[in-house]
Protein backbone atom coordinates (compact mmCIF):
# COMPACT_ATOMS: atom_id res chain seq x y z
CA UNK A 1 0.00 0.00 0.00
CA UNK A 2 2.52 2.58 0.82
CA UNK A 3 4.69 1.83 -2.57
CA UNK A 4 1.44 2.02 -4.14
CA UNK A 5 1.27 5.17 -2.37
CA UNK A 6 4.60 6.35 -3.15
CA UNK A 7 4.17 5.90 -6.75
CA UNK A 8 1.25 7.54 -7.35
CA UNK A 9 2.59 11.02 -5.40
CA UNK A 10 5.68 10.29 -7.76
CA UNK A 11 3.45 9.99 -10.61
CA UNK A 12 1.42 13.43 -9.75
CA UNK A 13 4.58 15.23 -9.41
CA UNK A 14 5.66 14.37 -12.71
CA UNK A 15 2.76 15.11 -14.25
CA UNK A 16 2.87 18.20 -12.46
CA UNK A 17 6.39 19.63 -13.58
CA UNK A 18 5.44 18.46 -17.01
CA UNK A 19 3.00 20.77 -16.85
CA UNK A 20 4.66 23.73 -15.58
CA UNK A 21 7.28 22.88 -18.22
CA UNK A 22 5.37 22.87 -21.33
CA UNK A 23 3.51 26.19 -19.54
CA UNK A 24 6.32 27.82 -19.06
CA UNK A 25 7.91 27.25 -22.90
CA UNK A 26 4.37 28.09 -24.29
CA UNK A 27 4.83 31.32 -22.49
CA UNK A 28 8.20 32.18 -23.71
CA UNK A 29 7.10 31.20 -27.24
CA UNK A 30 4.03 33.40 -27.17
CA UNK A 31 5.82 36.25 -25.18
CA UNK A 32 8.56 36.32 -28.04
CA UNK A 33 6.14 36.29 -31.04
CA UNK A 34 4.19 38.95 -29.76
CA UNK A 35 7.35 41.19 -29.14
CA UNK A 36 9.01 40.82 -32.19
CA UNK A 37 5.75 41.22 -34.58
CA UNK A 38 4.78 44.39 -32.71
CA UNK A 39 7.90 46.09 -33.38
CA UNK A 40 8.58 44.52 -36.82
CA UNK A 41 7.61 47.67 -38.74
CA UNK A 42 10.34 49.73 -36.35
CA UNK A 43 13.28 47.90 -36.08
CA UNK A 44 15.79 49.08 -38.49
CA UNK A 45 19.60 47.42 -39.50
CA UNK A 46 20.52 50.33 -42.40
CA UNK A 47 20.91 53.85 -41.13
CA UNK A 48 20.25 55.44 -44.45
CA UNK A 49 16.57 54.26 -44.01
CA UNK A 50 15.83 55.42 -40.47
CA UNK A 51 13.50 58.09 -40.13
CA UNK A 52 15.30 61.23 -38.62
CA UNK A 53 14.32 62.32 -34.74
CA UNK A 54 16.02 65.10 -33.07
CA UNK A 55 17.06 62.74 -29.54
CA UNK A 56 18.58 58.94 -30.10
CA UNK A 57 18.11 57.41 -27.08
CA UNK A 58 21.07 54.68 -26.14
CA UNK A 59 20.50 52.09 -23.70
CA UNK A 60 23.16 51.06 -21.55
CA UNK A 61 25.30 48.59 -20.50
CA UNK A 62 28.91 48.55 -18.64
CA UNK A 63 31.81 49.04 -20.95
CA UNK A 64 33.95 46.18 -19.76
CA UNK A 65 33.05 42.35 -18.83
CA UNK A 66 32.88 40.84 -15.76
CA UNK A 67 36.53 39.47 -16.52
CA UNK A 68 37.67 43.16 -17.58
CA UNK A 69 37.99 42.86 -21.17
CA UNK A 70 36.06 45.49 -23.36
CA UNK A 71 32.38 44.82 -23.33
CA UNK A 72 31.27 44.31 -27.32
CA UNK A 73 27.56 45.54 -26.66
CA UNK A 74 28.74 48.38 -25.20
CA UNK A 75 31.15 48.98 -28.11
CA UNK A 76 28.88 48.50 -31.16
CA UNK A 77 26.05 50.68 -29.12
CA UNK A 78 28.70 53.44 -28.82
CA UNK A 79 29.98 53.41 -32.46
CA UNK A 80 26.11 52.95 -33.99
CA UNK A 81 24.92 56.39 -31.75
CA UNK A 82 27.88 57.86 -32.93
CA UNK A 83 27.21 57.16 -36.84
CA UNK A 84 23.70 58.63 -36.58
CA UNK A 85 24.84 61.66 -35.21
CA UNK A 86 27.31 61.68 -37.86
CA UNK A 87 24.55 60.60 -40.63
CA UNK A 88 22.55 63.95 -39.31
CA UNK A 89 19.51 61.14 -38.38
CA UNK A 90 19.65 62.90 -35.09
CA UNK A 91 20.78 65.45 -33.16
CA UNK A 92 20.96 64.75 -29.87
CA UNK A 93 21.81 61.63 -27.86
CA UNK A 94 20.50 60.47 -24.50
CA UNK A 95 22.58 58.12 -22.73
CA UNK A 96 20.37 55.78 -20.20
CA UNK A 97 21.90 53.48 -17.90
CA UNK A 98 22.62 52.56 -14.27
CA UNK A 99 23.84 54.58 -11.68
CA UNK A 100 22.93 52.89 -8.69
CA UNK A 101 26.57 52.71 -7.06
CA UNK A 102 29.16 55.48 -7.04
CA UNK A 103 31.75 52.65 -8.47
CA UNK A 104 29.23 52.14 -11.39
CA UNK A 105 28.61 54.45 -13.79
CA UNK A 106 27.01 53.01 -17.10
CA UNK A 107 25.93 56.79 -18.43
CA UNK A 108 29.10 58.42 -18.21
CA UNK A 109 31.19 55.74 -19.35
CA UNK A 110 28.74 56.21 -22.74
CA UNK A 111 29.04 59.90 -22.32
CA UNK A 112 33.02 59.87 -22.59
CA UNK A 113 32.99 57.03 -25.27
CA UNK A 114 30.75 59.53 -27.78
CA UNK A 115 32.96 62.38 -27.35
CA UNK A 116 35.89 60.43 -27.73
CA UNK A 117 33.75 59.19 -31.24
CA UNK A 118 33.51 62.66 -31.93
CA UNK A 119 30.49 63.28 -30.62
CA UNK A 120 30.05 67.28 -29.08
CA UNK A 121 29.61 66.83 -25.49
CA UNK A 122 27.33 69.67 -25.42
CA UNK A 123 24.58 67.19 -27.48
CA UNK A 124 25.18 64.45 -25.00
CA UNK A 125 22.24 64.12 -22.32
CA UNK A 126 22.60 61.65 -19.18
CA UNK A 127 19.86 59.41 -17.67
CA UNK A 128 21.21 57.96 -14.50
CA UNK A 129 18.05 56.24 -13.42
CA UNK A 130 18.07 53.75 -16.46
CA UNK A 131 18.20 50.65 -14.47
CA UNK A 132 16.10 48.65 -16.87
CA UNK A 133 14.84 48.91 -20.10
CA UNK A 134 10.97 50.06 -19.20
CA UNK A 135 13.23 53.04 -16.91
CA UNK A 136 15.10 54.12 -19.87
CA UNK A 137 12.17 53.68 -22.42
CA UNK A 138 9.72 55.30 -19.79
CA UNK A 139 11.56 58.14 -18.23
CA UNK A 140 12.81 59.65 -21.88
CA UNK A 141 9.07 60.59 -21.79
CA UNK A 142 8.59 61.29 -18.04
CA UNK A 143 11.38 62.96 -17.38
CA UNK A 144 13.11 64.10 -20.10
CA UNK A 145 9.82 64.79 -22.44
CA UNK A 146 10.53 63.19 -25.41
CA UNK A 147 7.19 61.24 -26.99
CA UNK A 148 9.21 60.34 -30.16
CA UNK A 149 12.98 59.48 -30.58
CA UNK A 150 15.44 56.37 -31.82
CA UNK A 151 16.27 53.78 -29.63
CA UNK A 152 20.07 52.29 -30.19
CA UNK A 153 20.82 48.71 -29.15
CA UNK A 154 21.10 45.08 -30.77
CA UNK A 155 18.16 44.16 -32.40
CA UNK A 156 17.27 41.57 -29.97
CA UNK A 157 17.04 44.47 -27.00
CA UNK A 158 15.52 47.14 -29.89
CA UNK A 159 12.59 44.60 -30.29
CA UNK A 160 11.50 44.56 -26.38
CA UNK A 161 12.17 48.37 -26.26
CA UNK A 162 9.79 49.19 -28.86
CA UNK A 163 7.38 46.97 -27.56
CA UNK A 164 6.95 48.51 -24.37
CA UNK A 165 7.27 52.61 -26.08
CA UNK A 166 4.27 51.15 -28.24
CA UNK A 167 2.38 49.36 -25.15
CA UNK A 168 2.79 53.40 -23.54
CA UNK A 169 1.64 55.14 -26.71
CA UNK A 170 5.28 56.47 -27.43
CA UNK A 171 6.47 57.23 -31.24
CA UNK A 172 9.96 55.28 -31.96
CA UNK A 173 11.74 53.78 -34.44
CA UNK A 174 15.20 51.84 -33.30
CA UNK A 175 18.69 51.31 -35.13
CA UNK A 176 20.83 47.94 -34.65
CA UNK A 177 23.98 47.97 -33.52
CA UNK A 178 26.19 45.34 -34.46
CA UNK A 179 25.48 41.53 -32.53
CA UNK A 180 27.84 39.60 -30.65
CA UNK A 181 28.99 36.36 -31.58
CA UNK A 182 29.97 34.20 -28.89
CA UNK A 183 29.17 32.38 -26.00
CA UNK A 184 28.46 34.85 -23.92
CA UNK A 185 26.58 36.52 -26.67
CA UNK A 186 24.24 32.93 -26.71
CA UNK A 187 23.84 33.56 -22.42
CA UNK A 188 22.49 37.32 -23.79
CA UNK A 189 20.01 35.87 -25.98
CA UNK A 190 18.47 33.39 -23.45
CA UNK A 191 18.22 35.81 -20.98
CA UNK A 192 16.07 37.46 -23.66
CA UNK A 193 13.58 35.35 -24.02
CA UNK A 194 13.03 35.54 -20.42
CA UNK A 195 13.33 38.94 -20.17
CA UNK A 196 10.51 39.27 -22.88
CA UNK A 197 8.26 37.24 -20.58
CA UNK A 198 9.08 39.69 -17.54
CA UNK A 199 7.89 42.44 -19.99
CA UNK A 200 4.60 41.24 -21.17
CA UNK A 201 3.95 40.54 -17.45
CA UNK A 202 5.33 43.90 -16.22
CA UNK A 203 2.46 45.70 -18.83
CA UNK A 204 0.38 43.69 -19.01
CA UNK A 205 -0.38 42.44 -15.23
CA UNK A 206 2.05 44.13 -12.92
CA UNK A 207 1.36 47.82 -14.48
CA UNK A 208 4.97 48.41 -13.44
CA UNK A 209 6.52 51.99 -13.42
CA UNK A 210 10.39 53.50 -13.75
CA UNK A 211 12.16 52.37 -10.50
CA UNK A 212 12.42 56.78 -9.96
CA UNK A 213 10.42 59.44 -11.82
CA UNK A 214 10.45 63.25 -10.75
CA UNK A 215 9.90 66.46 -12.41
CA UNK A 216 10.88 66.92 -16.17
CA UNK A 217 14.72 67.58 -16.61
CA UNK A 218 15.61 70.68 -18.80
CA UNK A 219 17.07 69.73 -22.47
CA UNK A 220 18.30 71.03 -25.00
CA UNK A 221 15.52 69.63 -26.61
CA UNK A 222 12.76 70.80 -24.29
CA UNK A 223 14.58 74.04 -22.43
């Protein structure tokens, strides 16, 4: 009686985590197909056929790896920004990225890499409250009043970014940097897919809001 017992609670459990399993890749699937055909009108690889806006909006990363050598994300954001500055397919550039530790400091790192790309420092704005990608998409209209501008990442991050300007009625259109090829480039893209299902549930369910908001910063594109 008790093996009988045994197996049966055995066989629930497994029947159980199959469950959650095949729920769980459903969700990712869905999550993923929704993001990428909402922003596959926006999304663009050539900058010759992005529509001009006066702010490019770069989201950020650190510039080196965990391991110290030069972070490639970072890299190709940094040199893609700079090139539609350079193609006069914007004017400005808004560096977002996280600030949360004195030691860290994801926007100025971007801020010194532009100008060192050329890049007038006086056309360089900082977001220090981009901590995730809804902060940085959000808080470019909250804060720093922009309802329209181009978002600059790999296409993989451009896709969730537009989703969630489009999901808060917000007029963008996003460049791709160049990818990364490698392992850790692979580790990237899986945490994608879960970060897509964190979005749809952040809009969707959770209603969630920039980590900070405040009054509107003065711009040169809104003084």
């Amino acid at each position: 009686m008790r093996i009988l017992l045994t197996r049966r609670v055995t066989l629930v459990s497994s029947l159980f985590l199959t469950f959650g399993l095949c729920f769980l890749i459903i969700l990712i699937e869905c999550s993923n197909a929704v993001i990428e055909r909402a922003a596959r009108d926006k999304v663009f690889s050539d900058i010759e056929s992005i529509p001009y806006n006066e702010v490019a909006v770069v989201l950020g990363c650190s510039d080196k790896l965990s391991n110290g050598r030069e972070n490639l994300y970072f890299k190709y954001r940094i040199d893609t920004a700079a090139e539609l500055v350079n193609a006069a397919k914007c004017r400005y550039v808004l560096v977002s990225g996280d600030n949360g530790e004195k030691t860290y400091d994801e926007p100025s790192e971007m801020r010194d890499a532009l100008i060192a790309k050329g890049v007038p420092k006086e056309q360089i704005v900082l977001d220090y409250a981009g901590f995730s990608t809804l902060d940085s998409v959000l808080r470019a209209e909250v804060i720093f009043g922009l309802k329209g501008y181009t978002i600059v990442s790999q296409e993989f991050h451009n896709q969730r970014a537009c989703y969630i300007a489009k999901q808060h009625g917000l007029s963008v259109s996003a460049i791709n940097a160049q990818d990364v090829s490698s392992f850790g480039g692979l580790k990237t893209k899986l945490r994608e897919r879960l970060a897509r299902v964190k979005t749809i549930l952040d809009i969707h369910i959770l209603h969630s809001h920039p980590k900070f908001t405040g009054p509107r910063e003065k711009t040169p594109w809104n003084a």
